[in-house]
Protein backbone atom coordinates (compact mmCIF):
# COMPACT_ATOMS: atom_id res chain seq x y z
CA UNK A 1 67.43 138.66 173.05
CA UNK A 2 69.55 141.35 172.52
CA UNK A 3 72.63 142.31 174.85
CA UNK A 4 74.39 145.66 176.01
CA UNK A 5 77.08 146.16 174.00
CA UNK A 6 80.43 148.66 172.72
CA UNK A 7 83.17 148.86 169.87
CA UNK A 8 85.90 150.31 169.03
CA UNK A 9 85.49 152.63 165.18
CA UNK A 10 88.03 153.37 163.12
CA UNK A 11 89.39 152.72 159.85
CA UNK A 12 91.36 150.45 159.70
CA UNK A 13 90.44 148.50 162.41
CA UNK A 14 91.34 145.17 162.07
CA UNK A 15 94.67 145.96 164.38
CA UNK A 16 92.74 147.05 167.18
CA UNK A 17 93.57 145.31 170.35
CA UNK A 18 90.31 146.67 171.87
CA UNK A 19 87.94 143.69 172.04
CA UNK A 20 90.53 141.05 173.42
CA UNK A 21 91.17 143.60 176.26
CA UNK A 22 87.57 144.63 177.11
CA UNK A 23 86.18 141.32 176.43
CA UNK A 24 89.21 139.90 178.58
CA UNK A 25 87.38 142.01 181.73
CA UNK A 26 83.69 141.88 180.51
CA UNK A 27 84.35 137.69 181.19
CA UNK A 28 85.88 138.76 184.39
CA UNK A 29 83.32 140.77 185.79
CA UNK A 30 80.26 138.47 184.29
CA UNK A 31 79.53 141.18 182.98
CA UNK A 32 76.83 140.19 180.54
CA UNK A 33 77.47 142.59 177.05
CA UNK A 34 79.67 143.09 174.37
CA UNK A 35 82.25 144.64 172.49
CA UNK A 36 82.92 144.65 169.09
CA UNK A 37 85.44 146.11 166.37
CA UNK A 38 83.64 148.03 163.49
CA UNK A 39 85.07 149.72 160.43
CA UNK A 40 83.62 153.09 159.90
CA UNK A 41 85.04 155.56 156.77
CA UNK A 42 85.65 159.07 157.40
CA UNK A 43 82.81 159.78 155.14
CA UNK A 44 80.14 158.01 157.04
CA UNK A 45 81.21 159.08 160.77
CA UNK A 46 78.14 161.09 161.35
CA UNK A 47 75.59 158.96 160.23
CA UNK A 48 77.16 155.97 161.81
CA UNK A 49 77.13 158.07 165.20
CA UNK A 50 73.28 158.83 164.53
CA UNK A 51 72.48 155.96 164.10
CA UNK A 52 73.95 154.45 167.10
CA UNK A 53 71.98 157.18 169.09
CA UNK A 54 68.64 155.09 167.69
CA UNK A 55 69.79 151.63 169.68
CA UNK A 56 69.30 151.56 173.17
CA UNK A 57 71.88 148.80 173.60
CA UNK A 58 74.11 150.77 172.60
CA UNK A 59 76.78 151.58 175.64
CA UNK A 60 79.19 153.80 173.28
CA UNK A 61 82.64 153.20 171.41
CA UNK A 62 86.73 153.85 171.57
CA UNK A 63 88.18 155.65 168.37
CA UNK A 64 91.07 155.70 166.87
CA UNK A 65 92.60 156.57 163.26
CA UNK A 66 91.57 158.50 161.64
CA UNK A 67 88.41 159.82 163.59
CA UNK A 68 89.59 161.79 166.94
CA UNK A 69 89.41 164.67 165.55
CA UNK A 70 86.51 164.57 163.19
CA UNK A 71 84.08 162.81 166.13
CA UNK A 72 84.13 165.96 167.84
CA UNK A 73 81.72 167.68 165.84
CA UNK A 74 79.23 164.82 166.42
CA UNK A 75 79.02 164.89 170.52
CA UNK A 76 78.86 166.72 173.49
CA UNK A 77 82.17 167.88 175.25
CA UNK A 78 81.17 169.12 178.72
CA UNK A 79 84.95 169.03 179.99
CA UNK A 80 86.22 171.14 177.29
CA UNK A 81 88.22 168.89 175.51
CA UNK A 82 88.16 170.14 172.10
CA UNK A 83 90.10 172.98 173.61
CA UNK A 84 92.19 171.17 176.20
CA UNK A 85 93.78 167.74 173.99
CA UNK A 86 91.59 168.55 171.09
CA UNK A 87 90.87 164.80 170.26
CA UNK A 88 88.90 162.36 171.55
CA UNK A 89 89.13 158.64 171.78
CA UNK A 90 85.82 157.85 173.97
CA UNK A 91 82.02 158.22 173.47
CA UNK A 92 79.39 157.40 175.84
CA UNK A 93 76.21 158.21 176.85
CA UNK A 94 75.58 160.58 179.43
CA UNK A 95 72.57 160.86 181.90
CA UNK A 96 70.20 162.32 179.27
CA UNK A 97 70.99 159.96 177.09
CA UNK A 98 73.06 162.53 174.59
CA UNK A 99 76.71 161.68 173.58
CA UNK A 100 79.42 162.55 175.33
CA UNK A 101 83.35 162.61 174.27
CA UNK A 102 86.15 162.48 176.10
CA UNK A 103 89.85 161.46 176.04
CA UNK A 104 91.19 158.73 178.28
CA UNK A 105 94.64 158.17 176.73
CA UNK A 106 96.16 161.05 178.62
CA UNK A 107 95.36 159.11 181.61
CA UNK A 108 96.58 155.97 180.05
CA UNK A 109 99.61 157.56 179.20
CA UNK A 110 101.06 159.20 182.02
CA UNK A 111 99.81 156.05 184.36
CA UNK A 112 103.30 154.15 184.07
CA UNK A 113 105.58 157.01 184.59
CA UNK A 114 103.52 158.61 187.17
CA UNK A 115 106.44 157.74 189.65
CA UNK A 116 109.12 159.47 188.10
CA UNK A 117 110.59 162.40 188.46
CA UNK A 118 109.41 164.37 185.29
CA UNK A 119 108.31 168.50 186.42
CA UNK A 120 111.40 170.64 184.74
CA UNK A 121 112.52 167.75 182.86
CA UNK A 122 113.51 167.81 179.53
CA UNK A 123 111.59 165.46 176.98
CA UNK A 124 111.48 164.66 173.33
CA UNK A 125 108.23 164.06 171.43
CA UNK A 126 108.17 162.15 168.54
CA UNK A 127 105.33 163.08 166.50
CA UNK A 128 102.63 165.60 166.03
CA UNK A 129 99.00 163.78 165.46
CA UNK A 130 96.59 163.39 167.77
CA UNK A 131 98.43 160.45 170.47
CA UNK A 132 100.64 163.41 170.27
CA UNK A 133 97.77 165.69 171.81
CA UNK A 134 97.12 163.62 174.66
CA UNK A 135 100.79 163.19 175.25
CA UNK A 136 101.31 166.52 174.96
CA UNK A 137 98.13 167.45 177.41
CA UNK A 138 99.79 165.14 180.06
CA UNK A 139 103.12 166.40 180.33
CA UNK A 140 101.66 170.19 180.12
CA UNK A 141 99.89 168.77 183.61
CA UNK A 142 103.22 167.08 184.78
CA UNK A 143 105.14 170.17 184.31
CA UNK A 144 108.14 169.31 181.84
CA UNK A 145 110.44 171.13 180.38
CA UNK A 146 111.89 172.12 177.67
CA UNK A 147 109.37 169.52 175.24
CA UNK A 148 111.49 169.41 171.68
CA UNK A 149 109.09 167.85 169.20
CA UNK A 150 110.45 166.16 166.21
CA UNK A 151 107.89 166.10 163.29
CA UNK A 152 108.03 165.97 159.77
CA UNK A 153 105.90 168.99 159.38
CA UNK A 154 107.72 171.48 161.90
CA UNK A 155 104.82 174.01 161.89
CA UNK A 156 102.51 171.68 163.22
CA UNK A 157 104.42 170.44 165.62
CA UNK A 158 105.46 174.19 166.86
CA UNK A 159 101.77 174.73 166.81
CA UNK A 160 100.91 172.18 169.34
CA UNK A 161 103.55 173.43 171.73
CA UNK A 162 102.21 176.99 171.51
CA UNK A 163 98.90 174.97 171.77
CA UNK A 164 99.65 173.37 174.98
CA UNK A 165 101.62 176.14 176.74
CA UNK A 166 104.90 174.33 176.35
CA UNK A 167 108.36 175.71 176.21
CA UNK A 168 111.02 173.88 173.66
CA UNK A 169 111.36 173.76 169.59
CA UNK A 170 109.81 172.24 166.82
CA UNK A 171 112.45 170.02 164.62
CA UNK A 172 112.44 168.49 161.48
CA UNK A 173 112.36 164.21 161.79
CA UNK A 174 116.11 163.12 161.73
CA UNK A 175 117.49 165.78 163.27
CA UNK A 176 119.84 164.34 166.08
CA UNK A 177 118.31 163.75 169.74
CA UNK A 178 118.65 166.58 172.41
CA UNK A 179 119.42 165.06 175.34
CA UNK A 180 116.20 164.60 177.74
CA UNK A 181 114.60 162.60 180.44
CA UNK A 182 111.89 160.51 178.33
CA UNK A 183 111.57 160.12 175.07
CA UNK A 184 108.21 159.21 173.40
CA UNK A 185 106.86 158.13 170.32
CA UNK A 186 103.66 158.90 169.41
CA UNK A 187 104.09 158.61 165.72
CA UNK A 188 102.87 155.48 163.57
CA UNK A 189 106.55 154.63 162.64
CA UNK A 190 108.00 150.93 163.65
CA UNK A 191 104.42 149.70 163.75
CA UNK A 192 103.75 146.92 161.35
CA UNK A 193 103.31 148.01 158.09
CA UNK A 194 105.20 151.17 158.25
CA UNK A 195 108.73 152.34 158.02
CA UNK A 196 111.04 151.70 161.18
CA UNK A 197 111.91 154.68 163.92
CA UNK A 198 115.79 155.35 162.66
CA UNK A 199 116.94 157.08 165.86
CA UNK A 200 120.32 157.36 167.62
CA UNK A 201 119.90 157.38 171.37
CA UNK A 202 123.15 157.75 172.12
CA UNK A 203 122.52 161.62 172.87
CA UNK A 204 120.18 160.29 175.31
CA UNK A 205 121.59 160.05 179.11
CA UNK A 206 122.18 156.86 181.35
CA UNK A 207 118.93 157.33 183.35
CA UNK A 208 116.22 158.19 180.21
CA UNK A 209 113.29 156.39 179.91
CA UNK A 210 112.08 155.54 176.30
CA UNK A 211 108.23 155.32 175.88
CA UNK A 212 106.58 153.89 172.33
CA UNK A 213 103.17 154.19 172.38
CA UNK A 214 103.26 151.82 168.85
CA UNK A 215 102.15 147.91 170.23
CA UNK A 216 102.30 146.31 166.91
CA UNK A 217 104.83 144.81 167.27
CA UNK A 218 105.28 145.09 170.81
CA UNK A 219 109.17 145.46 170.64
CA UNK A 220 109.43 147.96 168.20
CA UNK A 221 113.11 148.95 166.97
CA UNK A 222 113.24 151.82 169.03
CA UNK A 223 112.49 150.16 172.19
CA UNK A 224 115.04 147.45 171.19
CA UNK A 225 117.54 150.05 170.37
CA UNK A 226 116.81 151.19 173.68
CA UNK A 227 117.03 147.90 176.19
CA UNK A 228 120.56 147.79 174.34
CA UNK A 229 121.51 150.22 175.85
CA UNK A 230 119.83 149.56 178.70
CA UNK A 231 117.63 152.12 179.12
CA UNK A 232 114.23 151.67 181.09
CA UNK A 233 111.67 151.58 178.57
CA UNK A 234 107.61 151.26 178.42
CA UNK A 235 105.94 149.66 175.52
CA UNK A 236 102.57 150.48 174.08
CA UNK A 237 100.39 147.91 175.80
CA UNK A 238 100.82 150.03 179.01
CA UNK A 239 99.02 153.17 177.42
CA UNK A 240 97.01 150.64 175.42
CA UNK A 241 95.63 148.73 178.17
CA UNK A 242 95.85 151.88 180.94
CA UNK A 243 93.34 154.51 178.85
CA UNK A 244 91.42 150.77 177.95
CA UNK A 245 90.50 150.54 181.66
CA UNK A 246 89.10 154.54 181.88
CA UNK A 247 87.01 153.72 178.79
CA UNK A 248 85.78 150.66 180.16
CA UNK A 249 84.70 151.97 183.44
CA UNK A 250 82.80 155.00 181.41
CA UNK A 251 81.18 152.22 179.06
CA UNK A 252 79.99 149.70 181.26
CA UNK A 253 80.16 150.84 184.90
CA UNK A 254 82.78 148.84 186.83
CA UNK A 255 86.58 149.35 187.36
CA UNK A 256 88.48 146.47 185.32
CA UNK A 257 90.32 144.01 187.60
CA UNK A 258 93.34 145.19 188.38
CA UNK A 259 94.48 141.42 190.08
CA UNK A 260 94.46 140.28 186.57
CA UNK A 261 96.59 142.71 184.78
CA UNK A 262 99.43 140.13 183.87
CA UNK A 263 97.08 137.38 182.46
CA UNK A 264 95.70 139.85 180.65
CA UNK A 265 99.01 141.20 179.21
CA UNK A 266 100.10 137.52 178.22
CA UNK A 267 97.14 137.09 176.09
CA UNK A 268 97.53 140.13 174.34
CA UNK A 269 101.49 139.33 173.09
CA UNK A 270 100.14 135.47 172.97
């Protein structure tokens, strides 16, 4: 007998986090389906999306690298986010039955600095991809300002702010830190497998927070660099596990347990 069920696509996607954390809630809940982790190539996107449509266990999927973008073309976007973020990290099905996008790491972004005090406040933003976009989307909502992104293509990244209604500059990777009131990465580097953040906070004030979305490792260089200067920081199993609980509610219809949120974090850096 077959069994609801969910994954997370992407490729690769042996990192992915995904299935301890929704599987984590879906034991919780006795909630009786599952979620999976499934390699899909940019090449075979579409068809793997139609055929999902053919399986009526078949509750939807998070996405990451390198399909946020692309997976656009292949659902419905009723809330206009291929013009708001532009990338999408969430499909389910919708009433009808059809496939519906959306973004929840926006959400699960801004959800652990939602207390401070951020409107007219000048931030850096490291990176330009699409973690960037819903970064980027968030703070637009906040109100921040001046955004400086720091990119190693500087068009780009000065397209996005143009994108997102943001006033600030576009600067090459390396160039020394403005001084702002958050920080975040949103760029792959100082995860595992790639080259290490070399940043200099020291432009950076007493009172900055420093935000790496990056959660493998958990305590990346840059947050280290941070906490030694003892900076407030936030690592990436906050947005990890925040936009996690959005998707979860949209894929299997029940709010996570919040009451468990700590267990839950010790088994992910078990």
């Amino acid at each position: 007998m077959t069994k609801p069920y969910a994954e997370v696509i992407g490729d690769p996607i042996a990192q992915s986090k995904s299935p301890l954390i929704h599987g984590f809630w879906l034991e919780a809940l006795g909630i009786d389906a599952e979620y999976r982790r499934t390699q899909v190539g940019a090449d075979d996107l579409g068809a793997f999306l139609a055929g999902r449509q053919l399986d009526p266990d078949w509750r939807g999927c998070n996405i990451t690298i390198p399909h946020k973008q692309a997976a656009l073309d292949h659902v419905a976007d009723p809330g206009g986010v291929r013009a708001s973020i532009g990338a999408i990290n969430t499909v389910f099905r919708g009433e009808d039955g059809t496939f519906v996008g959306t973004n929840t790491d926006a959400g699960g972004f801004y959800a652990p600095i939602s207390d401070l005090d951020l409107p007219g406040a000048p931030v850096v933003v490291i990176g330009a991809g699409g973690a960037a976009r819903a970064v980027l989307f968030a703070l637009s909502r906040i109100g921040v300002g001046p955004v400086t992104i720091l990119n190693r293509n500087v068009l780009k990244a000065a397209a996005l702010l143009s994108s997102f209604g943001l006033k600030g500059k576009a600067l090459p990777l390396g160039t020394p830190l403005p001084p702002a009131a958050l920080l975040v990465n949103t760029s792959a580097l100082g995860m595992v497998g790639q080259p290490p953040l070399d940043i200099d906070l020291d432009p950076l004030p007493d009172d900055a927070v420093v935000y790496d979305v990056v959660y493998a490792p958990l305590e990346t260089p840059l947050l280290k660099a941070a906490r030694a200067r003892a900076l407030e920081t936030v690592d990436g199993l906050e947005m990890l596990v925040g936009q996690a609980a959005l998707a979860f509610e949209l894929l299997f219809g029940a709010a996570p347990p919040q009451d468990r949120d700590d267990e839950l974090r010790a088994l992910l850096t078990a």
